[in-house]
N, C-alpha and C. Protein backbone atom coordinates (compact mmCIF):
# COMPACT_ATOMS: atom_id res chain seq x y z
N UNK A 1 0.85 -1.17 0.00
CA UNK A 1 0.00 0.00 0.00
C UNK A 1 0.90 1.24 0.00
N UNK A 2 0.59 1.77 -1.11
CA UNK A 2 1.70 3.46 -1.34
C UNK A 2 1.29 4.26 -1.86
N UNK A 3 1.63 5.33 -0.99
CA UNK A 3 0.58 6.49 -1.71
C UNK A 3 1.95 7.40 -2.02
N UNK A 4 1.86 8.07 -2.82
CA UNK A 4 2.99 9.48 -3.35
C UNK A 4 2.02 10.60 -2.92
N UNK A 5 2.86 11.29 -2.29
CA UNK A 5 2.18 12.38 -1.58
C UNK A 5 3.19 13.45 -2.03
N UNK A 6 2.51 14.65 -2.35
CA UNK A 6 2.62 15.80 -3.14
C UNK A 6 2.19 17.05 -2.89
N UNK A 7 2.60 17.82 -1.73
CA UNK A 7 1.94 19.23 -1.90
C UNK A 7 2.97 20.62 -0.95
N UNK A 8 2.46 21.45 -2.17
CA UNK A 8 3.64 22.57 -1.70
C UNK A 8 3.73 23.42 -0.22
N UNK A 9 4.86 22.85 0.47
CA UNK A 9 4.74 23.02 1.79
C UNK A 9 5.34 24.28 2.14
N UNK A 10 4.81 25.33 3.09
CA UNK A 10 4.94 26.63 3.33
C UNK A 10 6.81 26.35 3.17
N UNK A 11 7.10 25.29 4.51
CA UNK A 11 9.11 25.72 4.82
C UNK A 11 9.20 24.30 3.69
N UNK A 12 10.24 24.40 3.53
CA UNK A 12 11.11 23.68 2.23
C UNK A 12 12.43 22.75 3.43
N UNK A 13 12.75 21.91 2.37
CA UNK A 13 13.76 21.14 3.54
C UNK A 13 13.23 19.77 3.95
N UNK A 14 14.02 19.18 4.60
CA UNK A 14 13.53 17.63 5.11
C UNK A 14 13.21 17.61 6.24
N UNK A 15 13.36 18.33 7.11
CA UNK A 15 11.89 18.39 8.51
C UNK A 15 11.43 18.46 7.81
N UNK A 16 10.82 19.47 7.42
CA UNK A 16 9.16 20.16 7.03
C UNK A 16 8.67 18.94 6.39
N UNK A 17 9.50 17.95 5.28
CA UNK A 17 9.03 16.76 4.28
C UNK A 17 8.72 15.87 4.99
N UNK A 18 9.53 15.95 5.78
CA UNK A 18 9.30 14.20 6.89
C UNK A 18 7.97 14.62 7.88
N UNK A 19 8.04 15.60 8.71
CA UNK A 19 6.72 16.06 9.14
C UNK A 19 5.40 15.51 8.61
N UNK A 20 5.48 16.17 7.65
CA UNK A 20 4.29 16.39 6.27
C UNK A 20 3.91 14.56 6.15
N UNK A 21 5.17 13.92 5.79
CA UNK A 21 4.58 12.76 5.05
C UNK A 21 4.62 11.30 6.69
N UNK A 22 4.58 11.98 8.09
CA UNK A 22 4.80 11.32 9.22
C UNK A 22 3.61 11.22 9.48
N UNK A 23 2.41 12.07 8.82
CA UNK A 23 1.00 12.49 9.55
C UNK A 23 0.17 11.34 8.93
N UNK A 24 1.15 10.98 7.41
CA UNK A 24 0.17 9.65 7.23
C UNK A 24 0.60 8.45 6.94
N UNK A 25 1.12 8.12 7.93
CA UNK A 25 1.67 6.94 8.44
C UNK A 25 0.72 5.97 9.35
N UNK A 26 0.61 5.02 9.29
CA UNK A 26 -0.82 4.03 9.63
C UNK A 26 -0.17 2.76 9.52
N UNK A 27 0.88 2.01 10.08
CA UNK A 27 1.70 1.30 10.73
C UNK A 27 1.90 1.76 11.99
N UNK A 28 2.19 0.38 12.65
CA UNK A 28 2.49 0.53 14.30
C UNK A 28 4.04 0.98 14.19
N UNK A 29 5.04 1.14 13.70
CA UNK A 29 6.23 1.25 13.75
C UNK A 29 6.46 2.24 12.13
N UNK A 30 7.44 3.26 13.19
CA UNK A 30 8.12 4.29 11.35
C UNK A 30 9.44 3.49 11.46
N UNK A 31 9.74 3.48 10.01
CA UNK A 31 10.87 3.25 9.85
C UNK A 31 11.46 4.38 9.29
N UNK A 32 12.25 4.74 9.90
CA UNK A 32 13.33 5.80 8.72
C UNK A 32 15.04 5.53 8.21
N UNK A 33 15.08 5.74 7.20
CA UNK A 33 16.26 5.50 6.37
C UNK A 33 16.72 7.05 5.65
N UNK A 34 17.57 7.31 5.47
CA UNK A 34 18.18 8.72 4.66
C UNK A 34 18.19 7.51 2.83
N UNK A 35 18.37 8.48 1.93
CA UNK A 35 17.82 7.66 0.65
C UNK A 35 19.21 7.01 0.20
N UNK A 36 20.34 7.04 0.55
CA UNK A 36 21.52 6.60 0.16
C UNK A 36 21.80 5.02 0.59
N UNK A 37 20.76 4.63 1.74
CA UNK A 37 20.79 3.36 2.11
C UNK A 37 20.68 2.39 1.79
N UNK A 38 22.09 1.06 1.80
CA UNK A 38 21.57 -0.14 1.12
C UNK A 38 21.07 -0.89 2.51
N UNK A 39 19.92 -1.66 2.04
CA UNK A 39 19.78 -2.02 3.63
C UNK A 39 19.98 -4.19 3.44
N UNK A 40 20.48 -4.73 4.27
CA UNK A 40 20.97 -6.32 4.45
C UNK A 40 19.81 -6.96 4.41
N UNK A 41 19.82 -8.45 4.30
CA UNK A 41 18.71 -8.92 4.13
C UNK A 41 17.83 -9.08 5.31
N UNK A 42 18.63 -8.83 6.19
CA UNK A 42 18.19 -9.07 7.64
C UNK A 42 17.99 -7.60 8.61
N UNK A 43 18.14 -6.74 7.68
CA UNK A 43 18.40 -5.66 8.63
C UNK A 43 16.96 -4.93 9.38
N UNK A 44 15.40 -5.16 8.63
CA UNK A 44 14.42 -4.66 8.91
C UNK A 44 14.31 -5.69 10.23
N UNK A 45 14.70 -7.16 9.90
CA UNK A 45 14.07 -7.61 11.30
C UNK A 45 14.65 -7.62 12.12
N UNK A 46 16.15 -7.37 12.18
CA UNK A 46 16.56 -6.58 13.23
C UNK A 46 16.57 -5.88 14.04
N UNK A 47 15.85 -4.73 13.27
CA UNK A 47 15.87 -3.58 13.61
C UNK A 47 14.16 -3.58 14.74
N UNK A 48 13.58 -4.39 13.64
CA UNK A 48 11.97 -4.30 14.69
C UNK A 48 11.76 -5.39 15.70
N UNK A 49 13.27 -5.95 15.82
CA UNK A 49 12.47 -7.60 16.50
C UNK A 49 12.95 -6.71 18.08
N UNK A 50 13.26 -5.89 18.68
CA UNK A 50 13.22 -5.35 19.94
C UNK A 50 11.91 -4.79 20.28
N UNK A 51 10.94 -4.25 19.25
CA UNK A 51 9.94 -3.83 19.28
C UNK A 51 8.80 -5.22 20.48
N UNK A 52 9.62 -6.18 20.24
CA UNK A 52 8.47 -7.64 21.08
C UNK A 52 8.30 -7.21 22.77
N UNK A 53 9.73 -6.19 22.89
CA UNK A 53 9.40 -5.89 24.66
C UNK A 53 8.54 -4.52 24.71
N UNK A 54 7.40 -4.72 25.32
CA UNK A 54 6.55 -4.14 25.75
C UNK A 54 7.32 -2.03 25.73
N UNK A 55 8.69 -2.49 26.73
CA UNK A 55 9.10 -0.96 27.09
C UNK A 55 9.87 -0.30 25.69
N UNK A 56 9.72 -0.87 24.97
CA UNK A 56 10.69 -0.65 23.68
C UNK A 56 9.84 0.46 22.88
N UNK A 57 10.06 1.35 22.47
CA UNK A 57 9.74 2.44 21.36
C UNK A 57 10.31 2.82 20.89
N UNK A 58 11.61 3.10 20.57
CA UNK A 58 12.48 3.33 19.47
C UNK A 58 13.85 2.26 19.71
N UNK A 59 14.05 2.45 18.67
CA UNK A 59 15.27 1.50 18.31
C UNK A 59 16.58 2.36 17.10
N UNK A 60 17.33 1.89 17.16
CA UNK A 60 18.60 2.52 16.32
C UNK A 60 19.50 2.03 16.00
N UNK A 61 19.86 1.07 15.12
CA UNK A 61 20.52 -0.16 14.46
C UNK A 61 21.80 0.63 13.83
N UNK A 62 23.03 -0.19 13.68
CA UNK A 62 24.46 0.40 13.36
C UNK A 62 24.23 0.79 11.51
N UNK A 63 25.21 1.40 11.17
CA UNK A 63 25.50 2.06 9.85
C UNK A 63 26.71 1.67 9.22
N UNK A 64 26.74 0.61 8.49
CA UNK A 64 28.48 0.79 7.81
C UNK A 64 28.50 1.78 6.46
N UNK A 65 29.29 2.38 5.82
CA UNK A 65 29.70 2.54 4.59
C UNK A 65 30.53 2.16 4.09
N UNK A 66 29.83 1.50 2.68
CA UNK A 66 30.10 0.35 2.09
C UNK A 66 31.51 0.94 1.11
N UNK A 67 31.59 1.81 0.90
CA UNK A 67 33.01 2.38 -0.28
C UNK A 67 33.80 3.06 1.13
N UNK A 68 33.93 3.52 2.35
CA UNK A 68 34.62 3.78 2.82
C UNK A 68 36.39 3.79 2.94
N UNK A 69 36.89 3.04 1.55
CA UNK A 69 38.17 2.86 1.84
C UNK A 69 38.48 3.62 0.31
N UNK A 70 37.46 4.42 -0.25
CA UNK A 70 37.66 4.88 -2.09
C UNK A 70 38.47 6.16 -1.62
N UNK A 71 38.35 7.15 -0.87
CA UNK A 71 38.70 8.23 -0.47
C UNK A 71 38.68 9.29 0.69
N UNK A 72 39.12 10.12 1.26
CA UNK A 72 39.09 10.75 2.41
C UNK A 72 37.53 10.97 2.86
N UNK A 73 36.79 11.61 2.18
CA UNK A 73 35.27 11.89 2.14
C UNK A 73 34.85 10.60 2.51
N UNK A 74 35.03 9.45 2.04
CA UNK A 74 34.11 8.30 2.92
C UNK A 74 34.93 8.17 3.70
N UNK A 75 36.11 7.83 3.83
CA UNK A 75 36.75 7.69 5.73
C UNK A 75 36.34 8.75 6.78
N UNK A 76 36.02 9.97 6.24
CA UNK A 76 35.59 10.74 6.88
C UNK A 76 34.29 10.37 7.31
N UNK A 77 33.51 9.88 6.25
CA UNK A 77 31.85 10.06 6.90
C UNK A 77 31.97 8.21 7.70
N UNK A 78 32.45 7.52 7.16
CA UNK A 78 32.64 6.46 8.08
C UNK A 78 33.01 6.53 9.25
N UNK A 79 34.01 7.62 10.18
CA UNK A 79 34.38 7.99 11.40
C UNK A 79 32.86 8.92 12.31
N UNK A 80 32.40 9.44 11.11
CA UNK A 80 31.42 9.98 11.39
C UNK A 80 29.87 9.27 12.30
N UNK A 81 30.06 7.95 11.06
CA UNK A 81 29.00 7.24 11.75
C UNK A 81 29.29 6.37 12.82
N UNK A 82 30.78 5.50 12.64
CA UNK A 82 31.13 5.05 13.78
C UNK A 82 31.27 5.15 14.68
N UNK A 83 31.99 6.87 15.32
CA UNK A 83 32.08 7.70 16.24
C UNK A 83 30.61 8.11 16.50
N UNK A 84 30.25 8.92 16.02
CA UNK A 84 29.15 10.40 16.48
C UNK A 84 27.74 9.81 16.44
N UNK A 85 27.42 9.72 14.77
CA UNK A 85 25.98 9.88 14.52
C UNK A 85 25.26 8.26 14.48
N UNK A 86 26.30 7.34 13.78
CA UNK A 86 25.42 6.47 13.64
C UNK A 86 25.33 5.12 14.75
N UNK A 87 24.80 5.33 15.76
CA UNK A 87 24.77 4.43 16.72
C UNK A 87 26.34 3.67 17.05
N UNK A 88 27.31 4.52 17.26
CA UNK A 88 28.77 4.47 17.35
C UNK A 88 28.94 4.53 19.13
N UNK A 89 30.30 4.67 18.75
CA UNK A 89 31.09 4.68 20.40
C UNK A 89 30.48 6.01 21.14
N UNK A 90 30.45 7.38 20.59
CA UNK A 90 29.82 8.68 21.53
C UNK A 90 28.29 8.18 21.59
N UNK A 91 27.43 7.95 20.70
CA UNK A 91 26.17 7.63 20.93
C UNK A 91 25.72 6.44 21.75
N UNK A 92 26.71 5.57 21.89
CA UNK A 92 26.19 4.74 23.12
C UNK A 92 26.21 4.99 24.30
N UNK A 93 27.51 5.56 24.52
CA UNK A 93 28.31 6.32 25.83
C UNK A 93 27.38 7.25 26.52
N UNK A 94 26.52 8.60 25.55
CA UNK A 94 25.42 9.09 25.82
C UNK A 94 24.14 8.44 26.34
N UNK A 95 24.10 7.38 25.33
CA UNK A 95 23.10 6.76 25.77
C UNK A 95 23.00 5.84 26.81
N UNK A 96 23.81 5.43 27.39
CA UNK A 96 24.09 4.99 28.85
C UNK A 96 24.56 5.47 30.08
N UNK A 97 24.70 6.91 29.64
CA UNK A 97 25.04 8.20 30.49
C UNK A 97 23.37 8.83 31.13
N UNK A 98 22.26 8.56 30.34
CA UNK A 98 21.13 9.39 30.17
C UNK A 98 20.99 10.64 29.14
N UNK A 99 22.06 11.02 28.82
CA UNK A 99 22.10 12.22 28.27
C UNK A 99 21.24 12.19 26.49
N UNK A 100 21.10 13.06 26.01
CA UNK A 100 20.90 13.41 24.50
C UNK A 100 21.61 12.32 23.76
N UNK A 101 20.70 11.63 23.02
CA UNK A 101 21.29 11.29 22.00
C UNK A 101 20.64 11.53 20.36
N UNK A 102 21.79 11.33 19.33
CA UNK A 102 20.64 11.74 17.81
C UNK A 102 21.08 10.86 17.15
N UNK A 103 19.39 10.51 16.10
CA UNK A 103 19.58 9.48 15.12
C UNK A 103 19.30 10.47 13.76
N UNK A 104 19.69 10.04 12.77
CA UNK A 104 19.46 11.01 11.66
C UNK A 104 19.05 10.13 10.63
N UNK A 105 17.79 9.14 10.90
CA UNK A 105 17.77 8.83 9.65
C UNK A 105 17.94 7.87 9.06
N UNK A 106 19.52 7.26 9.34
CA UNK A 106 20.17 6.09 8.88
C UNK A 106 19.74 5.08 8.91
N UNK A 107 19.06 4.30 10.01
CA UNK A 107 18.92 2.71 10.51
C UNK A 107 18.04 2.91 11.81
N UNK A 108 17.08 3.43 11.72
CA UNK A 108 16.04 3.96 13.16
C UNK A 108 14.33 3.71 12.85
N UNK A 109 14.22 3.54 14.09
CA UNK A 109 12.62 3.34 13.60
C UNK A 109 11.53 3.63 15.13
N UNK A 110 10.29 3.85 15.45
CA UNK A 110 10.42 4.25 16.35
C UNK A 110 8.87 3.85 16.32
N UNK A 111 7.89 3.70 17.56
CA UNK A 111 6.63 3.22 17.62
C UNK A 111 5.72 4.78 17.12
N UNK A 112 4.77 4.09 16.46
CA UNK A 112 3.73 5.43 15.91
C UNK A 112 3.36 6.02 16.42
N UNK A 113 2.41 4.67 17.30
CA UNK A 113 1.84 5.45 18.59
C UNK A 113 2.33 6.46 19.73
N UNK A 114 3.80 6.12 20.31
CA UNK A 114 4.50 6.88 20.71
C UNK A 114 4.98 8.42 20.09
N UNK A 115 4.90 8.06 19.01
CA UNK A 115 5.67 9.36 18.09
C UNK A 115 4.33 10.16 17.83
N UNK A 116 3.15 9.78 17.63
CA UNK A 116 1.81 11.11 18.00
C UNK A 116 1.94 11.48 18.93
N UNK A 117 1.97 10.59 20.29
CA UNK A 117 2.29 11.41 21.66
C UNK A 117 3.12 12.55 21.95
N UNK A 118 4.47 12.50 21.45
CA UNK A 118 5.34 13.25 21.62
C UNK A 118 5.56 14.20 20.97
N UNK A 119 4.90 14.20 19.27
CA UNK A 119 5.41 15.01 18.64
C UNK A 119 4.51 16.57 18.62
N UNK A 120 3.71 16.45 19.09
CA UNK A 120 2.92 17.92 18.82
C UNK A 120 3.99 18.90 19.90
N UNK A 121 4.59 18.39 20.68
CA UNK A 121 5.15 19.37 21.68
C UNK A 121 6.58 19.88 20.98
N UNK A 122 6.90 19.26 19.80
CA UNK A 122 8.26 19.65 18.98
C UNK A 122 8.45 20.98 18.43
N UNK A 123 8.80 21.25 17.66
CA UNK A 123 8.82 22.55 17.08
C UNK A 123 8.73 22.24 15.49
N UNK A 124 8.25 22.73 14.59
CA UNK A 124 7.65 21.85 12.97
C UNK A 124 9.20 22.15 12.69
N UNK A 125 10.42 22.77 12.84
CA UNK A 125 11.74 22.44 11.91
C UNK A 125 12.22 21.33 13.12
N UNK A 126 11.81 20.45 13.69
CA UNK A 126 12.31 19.46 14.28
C UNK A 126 11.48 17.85 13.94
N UNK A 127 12.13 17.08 13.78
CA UNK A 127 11.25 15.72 13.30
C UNK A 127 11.70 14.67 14.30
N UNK A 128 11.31 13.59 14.13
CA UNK A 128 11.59 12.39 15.10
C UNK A 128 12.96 12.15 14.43
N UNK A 129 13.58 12.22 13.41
CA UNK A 129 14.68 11.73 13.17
C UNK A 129 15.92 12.46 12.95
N UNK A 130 15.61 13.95 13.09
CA UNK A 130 16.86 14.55 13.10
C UNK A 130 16.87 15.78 14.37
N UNK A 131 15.49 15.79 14.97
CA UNK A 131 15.87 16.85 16.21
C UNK A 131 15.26 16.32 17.81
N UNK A 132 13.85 15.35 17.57
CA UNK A 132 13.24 15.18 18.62
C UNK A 132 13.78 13.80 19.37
N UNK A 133 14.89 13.28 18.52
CA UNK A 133 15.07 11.97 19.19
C UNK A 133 16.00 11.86 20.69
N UNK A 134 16.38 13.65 21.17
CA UNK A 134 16.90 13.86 22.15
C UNK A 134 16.04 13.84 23.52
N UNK A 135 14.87 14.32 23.03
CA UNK A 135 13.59 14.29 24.08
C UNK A 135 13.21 12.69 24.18
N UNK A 136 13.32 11.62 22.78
CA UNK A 136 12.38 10.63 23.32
C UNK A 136 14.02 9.64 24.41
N UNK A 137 15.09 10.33 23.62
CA UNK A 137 16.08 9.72 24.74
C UNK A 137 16.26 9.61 25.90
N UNK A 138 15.52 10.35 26.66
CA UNK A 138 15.19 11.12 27.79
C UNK A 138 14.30 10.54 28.67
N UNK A 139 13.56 10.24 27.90
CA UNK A 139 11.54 9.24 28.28
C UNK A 139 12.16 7.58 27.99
N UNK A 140 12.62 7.21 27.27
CA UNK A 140 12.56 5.70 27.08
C UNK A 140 13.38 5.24 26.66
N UNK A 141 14.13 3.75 27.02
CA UNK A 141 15.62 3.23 27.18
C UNK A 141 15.47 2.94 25.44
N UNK A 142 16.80 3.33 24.83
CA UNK A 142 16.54 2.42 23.26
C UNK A 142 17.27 1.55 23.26
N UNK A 143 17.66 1.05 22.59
CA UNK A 143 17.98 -0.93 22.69
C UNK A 143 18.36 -0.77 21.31
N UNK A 144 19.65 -0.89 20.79
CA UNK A 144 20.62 -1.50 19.69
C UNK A 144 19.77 -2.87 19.02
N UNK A 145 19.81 -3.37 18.04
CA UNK A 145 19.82 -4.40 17.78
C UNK A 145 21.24 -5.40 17.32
């Protein structure tokens, strides 16, 4: 079931897009991916099979890049995800600290139901996947797969 959804939104950008196309979502679980993603054969049920414990609402599965050894620009963004953004060494550390943590996108997915709850209190240039995932870090343990 897919619908292409199409309409000219006041702010421009990928909050405002992801916002827009989050409102009609009608699955128990979002998945989000950034569009550059190859994803494994195993990686969706990975990613949702933590979803079986009751306390579970978001989840945030690791990131490799796959050309990382072609040039500085992918060693770079490979340190990037390993380290910082993509469920790496600082983002766990945070996340077992209590503190802020952010998913952007990559390998994340998060309960629906939960994400209506939370999201009207956001700000519309903030989304579940690149600004609000510091608040749901805050409210509920996430779990690696």
């Amino acid at each position: 079931d897919m619908k292409v959804l199409s309409e000219d939104l006041p702010k421009k950008g990928k909050p405002p897009a992801l916002n827009y196309g989050l409102k009609y979502v009608k699955n128990e679980i979002v998945v989000l991916y950034d569009s550059g993603c190859i994803l494994q054969k195993n990686t969706l049920k990975n990613l949702i099979a933590p979803f079986q414990k009751p306390k579970i609402h978001a989840v945030i599965g690791p990131v490799l890049v796959k050309n990382w050894k072609d040039n500085k620009l992918t060693r770079g963004i490979l340190l990037d995800y390993a380290i910082v953004s993509g469920g790496g060494l600082i983002f766990e550390i945070k996340n077992r600290l209590g503190a802020s943590a952010y998913s952007f996108g990559r390998n994340f997915a998060v309960s629906t139901k939960y994400h209506q709850v939370v999201t009207p209190s956001c700000d519309t240039d903030q989304i579940v996947a690149d600004g609000f995932i510091e608040v749901v870090n805050n409210i509920v343990k996430l779990e690696a797969p």
